[in-house]
PDB file of N, CA and C in Angstrom:
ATOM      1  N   UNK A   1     -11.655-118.928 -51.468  1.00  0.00           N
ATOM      2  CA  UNK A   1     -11.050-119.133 -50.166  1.00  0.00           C
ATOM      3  C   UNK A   1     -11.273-120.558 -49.659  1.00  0.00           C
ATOM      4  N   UNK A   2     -12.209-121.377 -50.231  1.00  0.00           N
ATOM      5  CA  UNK A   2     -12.421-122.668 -49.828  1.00  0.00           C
ATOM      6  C   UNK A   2     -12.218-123.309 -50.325  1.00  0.00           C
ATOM      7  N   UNK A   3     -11.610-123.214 -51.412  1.00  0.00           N
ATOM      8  CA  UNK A   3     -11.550-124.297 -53.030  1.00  0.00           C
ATOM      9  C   UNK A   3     -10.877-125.139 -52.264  1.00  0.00           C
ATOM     10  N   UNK A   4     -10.277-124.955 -51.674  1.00  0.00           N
ATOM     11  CA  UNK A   4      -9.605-126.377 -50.911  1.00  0.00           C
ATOM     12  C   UNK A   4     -10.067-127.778 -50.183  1.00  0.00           C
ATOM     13  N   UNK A   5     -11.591-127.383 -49.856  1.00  0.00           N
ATOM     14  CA  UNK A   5     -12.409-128.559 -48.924  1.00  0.00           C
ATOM     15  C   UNK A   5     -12.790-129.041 -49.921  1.00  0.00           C
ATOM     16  N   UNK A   6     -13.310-128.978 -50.931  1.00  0.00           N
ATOM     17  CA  UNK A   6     -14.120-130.103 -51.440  1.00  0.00           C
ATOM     18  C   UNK A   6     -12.982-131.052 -52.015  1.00  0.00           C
ATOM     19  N   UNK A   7     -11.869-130.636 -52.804  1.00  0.00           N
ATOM     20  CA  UNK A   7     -10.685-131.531 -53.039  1.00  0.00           C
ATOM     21  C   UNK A   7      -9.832-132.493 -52.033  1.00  0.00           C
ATOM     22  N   UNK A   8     -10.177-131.805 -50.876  1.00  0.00           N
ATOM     23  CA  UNK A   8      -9.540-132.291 -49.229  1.00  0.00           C
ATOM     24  C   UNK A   8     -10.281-133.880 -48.960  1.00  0.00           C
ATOM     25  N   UNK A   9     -11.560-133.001 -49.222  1.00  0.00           N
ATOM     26  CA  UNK A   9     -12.787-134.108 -48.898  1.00  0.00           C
ATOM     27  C   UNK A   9     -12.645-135.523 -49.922  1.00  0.00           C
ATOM     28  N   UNK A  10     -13.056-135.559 -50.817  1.00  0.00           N
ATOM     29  CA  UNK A  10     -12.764-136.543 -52.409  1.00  0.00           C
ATOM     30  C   UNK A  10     -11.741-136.717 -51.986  1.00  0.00           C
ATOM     31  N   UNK A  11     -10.808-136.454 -51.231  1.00  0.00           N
ATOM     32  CA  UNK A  11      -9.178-136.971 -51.595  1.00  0.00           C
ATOM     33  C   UNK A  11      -8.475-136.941 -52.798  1.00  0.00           C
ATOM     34  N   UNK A  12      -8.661-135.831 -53.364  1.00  0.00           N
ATOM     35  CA  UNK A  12      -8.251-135.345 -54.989  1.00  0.00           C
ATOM     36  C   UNK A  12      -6.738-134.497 -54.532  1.00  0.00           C
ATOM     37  N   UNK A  13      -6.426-134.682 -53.226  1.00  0.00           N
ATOM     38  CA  UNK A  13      -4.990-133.888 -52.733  1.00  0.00           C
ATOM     39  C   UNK A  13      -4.045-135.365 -52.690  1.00  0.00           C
ATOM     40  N   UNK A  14      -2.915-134.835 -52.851  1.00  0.00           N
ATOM     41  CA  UNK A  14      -1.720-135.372 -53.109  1.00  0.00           C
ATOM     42  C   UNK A  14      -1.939-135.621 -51.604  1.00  0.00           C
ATOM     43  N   UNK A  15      -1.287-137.529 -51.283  1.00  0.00           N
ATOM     44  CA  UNK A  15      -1.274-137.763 -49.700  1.00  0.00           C
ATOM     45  C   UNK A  15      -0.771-137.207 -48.928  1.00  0.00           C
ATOM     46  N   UNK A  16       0.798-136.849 -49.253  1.00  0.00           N
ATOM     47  CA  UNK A  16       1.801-135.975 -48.154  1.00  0.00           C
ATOM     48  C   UNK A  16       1.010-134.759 -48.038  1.00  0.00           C
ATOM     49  N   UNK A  17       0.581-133.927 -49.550  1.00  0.00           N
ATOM     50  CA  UNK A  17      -0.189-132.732 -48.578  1.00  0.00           C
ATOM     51  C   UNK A  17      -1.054-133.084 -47.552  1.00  0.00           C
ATOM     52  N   UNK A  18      -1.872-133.782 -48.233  1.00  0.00           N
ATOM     53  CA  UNK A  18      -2.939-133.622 -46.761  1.00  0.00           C
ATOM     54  C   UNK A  18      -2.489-134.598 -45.708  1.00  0.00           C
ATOM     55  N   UNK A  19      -1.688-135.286 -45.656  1.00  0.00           N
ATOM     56  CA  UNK A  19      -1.322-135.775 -44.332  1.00  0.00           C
ATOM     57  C   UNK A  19      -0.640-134.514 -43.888  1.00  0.00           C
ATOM     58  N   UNK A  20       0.948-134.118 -44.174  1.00  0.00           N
ATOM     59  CA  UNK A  20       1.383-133.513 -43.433  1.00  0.00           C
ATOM     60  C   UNK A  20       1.157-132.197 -43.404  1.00  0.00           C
ATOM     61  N   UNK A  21       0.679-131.357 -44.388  1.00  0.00           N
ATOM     62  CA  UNK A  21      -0.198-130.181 -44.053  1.00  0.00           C
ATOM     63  C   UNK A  21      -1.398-129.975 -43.691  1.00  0.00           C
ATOM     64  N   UNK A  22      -2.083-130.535 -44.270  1.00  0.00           N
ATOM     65  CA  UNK A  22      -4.102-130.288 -43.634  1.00  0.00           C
ATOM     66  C   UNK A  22      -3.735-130.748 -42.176  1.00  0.00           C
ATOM     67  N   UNK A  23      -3.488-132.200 -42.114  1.00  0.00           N
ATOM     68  CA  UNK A  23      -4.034-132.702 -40.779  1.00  0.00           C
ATOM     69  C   UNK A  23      -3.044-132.474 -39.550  1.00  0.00           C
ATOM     70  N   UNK A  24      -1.480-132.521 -40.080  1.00  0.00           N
ATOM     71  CA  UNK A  24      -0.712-133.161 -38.976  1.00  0.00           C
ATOM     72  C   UNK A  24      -0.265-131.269 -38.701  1.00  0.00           C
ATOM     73  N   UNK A  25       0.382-130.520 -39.391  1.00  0.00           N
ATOM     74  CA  UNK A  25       0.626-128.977 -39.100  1.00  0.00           C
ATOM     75  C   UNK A  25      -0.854-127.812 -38.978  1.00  0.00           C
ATOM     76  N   UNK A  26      -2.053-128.164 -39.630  1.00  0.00           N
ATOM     77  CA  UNK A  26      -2.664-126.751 -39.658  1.00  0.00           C
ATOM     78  C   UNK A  26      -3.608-127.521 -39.027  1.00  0.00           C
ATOM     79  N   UNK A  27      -3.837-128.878 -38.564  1.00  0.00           N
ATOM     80  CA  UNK A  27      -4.820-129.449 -37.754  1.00  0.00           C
ATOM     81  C   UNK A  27      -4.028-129.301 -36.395  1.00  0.00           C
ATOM     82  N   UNK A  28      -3.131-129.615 -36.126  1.00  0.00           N
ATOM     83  CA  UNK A  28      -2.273-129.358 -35.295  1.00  0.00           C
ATOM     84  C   UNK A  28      -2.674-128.034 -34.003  1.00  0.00           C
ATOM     85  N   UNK A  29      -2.407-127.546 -35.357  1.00  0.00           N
ATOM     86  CA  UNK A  29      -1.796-125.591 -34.482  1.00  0.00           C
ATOM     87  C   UNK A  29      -3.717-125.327 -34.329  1.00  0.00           C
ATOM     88  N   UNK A  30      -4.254-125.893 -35.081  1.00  0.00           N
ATOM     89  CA  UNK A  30      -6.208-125.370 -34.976  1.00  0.00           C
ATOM     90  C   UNK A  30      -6.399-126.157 -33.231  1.00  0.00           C
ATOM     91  N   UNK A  31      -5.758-127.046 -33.189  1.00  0.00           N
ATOM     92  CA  UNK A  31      -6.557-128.210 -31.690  1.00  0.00           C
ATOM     93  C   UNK A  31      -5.788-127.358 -30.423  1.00  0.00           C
ATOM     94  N   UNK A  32      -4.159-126.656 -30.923  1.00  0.00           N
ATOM     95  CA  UNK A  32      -3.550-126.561 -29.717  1.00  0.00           C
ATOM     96  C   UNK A  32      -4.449-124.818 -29.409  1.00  0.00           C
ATOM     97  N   UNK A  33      -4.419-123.936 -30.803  1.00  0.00           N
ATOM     98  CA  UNK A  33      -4.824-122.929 -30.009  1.00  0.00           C
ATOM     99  C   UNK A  33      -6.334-122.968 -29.725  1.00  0.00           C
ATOM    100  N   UNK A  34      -6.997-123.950 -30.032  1.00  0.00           N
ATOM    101  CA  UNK A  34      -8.474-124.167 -29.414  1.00  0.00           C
ATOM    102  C   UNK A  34      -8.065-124.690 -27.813  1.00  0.00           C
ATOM    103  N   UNK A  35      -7.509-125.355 -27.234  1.00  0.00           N
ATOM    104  CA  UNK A  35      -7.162-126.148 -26.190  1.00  0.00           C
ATOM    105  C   UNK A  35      -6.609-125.303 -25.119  1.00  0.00           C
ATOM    106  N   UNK A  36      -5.177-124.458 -25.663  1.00  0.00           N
ATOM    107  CA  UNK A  36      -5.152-122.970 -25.103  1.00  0.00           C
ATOM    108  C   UNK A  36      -6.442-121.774 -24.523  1.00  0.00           C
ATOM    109  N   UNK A  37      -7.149-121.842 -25.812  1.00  0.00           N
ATOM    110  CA  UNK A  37      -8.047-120.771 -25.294  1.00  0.00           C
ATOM    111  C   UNK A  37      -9.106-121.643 -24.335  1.00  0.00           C
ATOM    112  N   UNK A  38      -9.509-122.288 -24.781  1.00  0.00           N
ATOM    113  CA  UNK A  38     -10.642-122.482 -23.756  1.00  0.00           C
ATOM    114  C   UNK A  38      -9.770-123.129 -22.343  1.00  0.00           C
ATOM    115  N   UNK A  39      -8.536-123.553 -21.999  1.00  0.00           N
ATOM    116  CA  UNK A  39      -8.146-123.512 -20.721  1.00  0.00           C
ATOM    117  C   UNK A  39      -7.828-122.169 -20.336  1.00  0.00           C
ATOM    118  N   UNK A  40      -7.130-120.789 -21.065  1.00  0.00           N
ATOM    119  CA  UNK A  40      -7.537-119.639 -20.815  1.00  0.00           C
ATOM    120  C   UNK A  40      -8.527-119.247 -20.229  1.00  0.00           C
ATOM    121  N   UNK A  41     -10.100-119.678 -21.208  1.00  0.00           N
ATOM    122  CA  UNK A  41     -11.322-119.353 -20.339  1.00  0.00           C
ATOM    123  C   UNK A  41     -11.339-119.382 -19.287  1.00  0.00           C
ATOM    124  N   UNK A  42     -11.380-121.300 -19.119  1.00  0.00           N
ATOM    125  CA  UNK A  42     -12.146-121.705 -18.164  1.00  0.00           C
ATOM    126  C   UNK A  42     -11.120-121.259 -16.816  1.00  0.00           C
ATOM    127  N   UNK A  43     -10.104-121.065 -16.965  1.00  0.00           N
ATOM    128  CA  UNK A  43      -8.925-120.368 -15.795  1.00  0.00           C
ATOM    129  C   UNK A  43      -9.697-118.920 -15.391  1.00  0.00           C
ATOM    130  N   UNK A  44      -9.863-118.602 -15.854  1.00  0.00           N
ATOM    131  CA  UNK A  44     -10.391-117.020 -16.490  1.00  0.00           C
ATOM    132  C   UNK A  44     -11.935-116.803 -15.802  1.00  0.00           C
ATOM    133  N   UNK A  45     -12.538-118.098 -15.817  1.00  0.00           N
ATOM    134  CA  UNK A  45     -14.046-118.543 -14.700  1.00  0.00           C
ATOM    135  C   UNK A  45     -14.882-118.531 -15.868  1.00  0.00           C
ATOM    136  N   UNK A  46     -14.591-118.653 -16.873  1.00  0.00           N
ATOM    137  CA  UNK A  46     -15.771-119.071 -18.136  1.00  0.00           C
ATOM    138  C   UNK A  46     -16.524-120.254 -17.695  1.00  0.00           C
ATOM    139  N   UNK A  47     -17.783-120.269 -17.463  1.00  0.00           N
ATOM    140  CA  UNK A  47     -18.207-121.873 -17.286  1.00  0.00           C
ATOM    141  C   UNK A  47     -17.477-123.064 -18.331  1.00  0.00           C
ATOM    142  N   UNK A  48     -17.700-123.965 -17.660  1.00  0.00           N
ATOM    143  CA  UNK A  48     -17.114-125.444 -17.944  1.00  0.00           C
ATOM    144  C   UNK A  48     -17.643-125.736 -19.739  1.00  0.00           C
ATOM    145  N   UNK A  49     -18.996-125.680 -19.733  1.00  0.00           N
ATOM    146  CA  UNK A  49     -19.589-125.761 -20.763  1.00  0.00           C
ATOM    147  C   UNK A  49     -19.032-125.114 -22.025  1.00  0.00           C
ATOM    148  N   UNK A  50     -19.251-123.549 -21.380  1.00  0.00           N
ATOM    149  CA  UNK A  50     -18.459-122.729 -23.141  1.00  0.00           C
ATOM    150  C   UNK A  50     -17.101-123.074 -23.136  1.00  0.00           C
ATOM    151  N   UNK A  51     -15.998-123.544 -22.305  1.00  0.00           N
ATOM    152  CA  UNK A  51     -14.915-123.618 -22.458  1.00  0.00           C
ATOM    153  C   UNK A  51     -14.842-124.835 -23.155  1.00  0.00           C
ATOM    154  N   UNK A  52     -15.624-126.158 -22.949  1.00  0.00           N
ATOM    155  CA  UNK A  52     -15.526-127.224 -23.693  1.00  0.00           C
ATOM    156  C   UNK A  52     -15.930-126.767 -25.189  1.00  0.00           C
ATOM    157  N   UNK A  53     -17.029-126.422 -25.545  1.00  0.00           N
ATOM    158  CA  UNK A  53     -17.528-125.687 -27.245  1.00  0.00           C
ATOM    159  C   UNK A  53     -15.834-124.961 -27.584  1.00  0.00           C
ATOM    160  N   UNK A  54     -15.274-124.366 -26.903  1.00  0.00           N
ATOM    161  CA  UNK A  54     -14.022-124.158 -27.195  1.00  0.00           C
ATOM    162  C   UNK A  54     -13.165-124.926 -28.013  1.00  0.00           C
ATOM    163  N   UNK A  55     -13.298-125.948 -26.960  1.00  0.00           N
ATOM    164  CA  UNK A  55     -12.123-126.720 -26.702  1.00  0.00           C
ATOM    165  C   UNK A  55     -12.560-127.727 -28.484  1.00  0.00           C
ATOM    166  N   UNK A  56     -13.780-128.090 -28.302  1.00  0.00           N
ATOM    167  CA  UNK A  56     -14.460-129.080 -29.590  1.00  0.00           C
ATOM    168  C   UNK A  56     -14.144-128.295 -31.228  1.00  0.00           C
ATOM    169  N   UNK A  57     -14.271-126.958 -31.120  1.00  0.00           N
ATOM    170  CA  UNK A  57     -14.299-125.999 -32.523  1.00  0.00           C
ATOM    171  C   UNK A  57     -13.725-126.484 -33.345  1.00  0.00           C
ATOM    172  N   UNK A  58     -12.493-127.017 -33.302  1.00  0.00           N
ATOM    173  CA  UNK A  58     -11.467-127.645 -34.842  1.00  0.00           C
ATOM    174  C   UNK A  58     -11.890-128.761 -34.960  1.00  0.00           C
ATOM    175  N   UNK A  59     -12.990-129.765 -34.159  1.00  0.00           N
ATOM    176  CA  UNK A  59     -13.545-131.302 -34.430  1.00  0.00           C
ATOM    177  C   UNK A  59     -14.132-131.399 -36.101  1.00  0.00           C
ATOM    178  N   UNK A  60     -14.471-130.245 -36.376  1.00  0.00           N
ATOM    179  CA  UNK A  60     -15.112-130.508 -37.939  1.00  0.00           C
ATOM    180  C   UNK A  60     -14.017-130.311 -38.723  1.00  0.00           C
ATOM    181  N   UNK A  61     -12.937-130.082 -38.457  1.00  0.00           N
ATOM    182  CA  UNK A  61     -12.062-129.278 -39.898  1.00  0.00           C
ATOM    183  C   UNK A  61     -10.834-130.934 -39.109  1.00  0.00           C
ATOM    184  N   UNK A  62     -10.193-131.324 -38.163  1.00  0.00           N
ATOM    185  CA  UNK A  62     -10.449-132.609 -37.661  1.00  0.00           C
ATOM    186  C   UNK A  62     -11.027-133.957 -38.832  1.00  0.00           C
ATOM    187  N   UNK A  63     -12.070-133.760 -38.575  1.00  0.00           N
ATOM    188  CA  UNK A  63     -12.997-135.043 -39.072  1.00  0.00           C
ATOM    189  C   UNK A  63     -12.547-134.637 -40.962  1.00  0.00           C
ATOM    190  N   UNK A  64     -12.693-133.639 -41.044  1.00  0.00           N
ATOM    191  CA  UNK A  64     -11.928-133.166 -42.661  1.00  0.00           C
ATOM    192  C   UNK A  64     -10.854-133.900 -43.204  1.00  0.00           C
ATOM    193  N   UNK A  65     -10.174-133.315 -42.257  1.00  0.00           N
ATOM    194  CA  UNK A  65      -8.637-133.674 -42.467  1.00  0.00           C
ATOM    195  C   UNK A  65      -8.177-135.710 -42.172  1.00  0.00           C
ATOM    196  N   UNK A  66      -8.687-136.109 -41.662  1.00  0.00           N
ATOM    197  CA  UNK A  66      -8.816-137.351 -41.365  1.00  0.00           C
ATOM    198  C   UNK A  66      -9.431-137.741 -42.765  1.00  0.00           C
ATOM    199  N   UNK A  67     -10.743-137.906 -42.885  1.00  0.00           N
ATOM    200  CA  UNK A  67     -11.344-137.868 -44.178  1.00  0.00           C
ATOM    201  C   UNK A  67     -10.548-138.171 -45.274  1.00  0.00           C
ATOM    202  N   UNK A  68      -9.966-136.709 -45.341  1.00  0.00           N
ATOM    203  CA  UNK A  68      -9.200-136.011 -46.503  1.00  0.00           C
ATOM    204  C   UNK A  68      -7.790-136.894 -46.844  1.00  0.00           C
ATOM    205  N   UNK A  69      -7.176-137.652 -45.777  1.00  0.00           N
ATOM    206  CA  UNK A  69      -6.144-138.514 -46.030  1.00  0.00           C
ATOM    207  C   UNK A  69      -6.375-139.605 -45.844  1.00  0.00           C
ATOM    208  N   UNK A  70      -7.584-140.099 -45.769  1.00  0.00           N
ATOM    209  CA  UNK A  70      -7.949-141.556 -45.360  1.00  0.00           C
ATOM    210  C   UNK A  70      -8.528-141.406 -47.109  1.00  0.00           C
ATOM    211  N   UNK A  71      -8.814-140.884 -47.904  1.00  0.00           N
ATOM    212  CA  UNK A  71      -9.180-141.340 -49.668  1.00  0.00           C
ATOM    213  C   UNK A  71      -8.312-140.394 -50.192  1.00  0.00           C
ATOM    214  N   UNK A  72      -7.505-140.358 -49.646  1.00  0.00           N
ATOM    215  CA  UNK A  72      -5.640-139.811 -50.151  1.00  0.00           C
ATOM    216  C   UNK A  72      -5.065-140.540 -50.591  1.00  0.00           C
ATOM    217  N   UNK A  73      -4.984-141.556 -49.260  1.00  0.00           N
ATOM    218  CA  UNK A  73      -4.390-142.886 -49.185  1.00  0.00           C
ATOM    219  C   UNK A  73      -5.104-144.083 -50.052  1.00  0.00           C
ATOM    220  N   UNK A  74      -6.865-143.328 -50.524  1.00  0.00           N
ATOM    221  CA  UNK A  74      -7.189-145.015 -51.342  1.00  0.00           C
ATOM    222  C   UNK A  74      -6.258-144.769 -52.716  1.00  0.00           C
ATOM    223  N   UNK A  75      -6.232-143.292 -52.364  1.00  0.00           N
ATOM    224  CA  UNK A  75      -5.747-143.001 -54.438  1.00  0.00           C
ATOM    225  C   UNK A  75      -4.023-143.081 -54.554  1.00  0.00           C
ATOM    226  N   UNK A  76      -3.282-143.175 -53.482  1.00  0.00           N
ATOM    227  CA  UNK A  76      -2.156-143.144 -53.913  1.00  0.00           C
ATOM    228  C   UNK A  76      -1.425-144.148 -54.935  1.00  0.00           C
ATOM    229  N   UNK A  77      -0.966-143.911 -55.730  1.00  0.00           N
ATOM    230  CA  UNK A  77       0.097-145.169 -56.215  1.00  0.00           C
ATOM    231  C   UNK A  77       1.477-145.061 -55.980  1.00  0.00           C
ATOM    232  N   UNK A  78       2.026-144.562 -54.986  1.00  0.00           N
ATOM    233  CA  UNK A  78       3.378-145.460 -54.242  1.00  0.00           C
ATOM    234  C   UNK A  78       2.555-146.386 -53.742  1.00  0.00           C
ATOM    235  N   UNK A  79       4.108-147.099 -53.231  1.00  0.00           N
ATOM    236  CA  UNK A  79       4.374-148.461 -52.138  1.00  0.00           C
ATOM    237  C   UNK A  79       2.721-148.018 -51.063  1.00  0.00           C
ATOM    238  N   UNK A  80       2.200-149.535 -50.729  1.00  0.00           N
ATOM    239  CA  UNK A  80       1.240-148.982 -50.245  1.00  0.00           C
ATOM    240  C   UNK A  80       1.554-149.373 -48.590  1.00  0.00           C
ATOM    241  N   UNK A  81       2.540-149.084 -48.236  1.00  0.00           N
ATOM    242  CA  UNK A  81       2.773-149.336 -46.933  1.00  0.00           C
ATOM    243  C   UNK A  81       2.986-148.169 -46.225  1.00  0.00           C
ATOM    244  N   UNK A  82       3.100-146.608 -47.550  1.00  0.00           N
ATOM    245  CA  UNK A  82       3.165-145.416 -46.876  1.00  0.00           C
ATOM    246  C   UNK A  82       1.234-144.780 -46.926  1.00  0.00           C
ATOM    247  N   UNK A  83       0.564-145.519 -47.856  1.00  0.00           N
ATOM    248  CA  UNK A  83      -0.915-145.189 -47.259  1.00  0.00           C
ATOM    249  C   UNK A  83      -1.824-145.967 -46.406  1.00  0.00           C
ATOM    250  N   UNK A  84      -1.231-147.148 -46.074  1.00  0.00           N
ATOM    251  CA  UNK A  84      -1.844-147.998 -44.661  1.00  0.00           C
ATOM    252  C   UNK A  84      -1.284-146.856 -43.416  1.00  0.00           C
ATOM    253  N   UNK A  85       0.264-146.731 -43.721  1.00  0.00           N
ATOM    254  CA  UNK A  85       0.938-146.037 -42.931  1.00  0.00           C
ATOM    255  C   UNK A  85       0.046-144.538 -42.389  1.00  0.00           C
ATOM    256  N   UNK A  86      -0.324-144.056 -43.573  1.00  0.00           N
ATOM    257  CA  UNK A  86      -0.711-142.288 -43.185  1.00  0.00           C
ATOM    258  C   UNK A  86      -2.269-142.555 -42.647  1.00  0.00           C
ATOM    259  N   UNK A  87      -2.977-144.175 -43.054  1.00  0.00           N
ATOM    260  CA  UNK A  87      -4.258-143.657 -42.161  1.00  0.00           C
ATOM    261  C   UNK A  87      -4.417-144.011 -40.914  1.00  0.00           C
ATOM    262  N   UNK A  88      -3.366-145.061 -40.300  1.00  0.00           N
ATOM    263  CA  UNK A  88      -3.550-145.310 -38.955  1.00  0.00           C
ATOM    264  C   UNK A  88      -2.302-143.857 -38.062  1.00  0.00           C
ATOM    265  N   UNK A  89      -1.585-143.538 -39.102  1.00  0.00           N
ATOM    266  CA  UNK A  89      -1.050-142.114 -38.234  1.00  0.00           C
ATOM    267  C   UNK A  89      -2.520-140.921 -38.347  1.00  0.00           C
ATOM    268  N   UNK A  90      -3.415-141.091 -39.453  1.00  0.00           N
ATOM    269  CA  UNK A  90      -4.080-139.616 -38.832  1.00  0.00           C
ATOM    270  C   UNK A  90      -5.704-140.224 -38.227  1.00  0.00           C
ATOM    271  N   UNK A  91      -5.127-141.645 -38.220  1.00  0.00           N
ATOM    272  CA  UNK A  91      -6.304-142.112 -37.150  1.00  0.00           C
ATOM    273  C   UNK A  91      -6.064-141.577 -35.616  1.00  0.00           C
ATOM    274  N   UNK A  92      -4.778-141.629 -35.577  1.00  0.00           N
ATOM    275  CA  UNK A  92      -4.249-142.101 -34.055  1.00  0.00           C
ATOM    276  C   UNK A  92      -3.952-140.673 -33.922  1.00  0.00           C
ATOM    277  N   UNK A  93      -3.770-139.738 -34.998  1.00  0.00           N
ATOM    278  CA  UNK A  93      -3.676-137.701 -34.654  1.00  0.00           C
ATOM    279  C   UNK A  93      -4.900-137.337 -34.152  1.00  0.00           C
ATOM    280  N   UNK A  94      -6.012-137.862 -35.193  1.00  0.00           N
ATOM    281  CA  UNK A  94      -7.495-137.070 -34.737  1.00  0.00           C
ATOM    282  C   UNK A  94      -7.818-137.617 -33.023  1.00  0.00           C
ATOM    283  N   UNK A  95      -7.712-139.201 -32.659  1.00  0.00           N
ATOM    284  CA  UNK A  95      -7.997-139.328 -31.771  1.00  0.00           C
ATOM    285  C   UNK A  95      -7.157-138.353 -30.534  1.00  0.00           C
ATOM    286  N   UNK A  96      -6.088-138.497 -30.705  1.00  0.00           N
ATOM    287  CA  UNK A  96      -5.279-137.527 -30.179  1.00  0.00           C
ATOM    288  C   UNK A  96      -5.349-135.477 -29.868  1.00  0.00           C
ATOM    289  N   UNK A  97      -6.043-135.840 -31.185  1.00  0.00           N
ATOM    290  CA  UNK A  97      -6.361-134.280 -31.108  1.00  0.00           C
ATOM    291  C   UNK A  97      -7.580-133.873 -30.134  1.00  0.00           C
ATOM    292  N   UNK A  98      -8.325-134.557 -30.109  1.00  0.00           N
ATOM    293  CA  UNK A  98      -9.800-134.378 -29.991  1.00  0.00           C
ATOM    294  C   UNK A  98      -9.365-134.933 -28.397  1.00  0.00           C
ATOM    295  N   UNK A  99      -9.201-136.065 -27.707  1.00  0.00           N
ATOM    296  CA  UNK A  99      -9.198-136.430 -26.063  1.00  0.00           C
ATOM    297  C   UNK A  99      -8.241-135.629 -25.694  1.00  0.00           C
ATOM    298  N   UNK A 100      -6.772-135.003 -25.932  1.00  0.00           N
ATOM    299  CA  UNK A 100      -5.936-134.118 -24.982  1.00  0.00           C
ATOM    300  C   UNK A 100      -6.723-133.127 -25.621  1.00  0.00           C
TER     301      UNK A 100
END
């Protein structure tokens, strides 16, 4: 069920996968329904605190996925203007993910 992280990690995945599946679709949908629930909570009168631990939960699988296409991108051999390209896009996703 995990065989997938340690290859994610090494960057032993093909770039487009892990750009546009790990990070940009299943990192995606992990930040929005973390972000959902804990504004659920905290609407809901959950203290501030557990709703933030909420809100943080996908930061490790996040920092993965970033990772995971930032030595995607050292190994690709296309044009290398699409792996400069994919690490300042899942630079600028994680930051994105993680402050909204």
């Amino acid at each position: 069920m995990t065989d997938w992280i340690g290859p994610l990690w090494r960057g032993e995945v093909r770039l487009a996968i892990a750009f546009w599946e790990y990070a940009i679709v299943f990192g995606t949908f992990a930040q929005a329904v973390a972000t959902g629930c804990a504004y659920g909570a905290y609407v809901a009168g959950v203290p501030f605190w557990l709703a933030a631990i909420m809100f943080f939960i996908p930061a490790p699988y996040t920092l993965l996925a970033t990772v995971g296409v930032w030595r995607s991108a050292d190994r690709y051999q296309g044009p290398q203007k699409w792996a400069h390209a994919a690490r300042v896009a899942v630079v600028i996703w994680a930051v994105a993910a993680i402050v909204l």
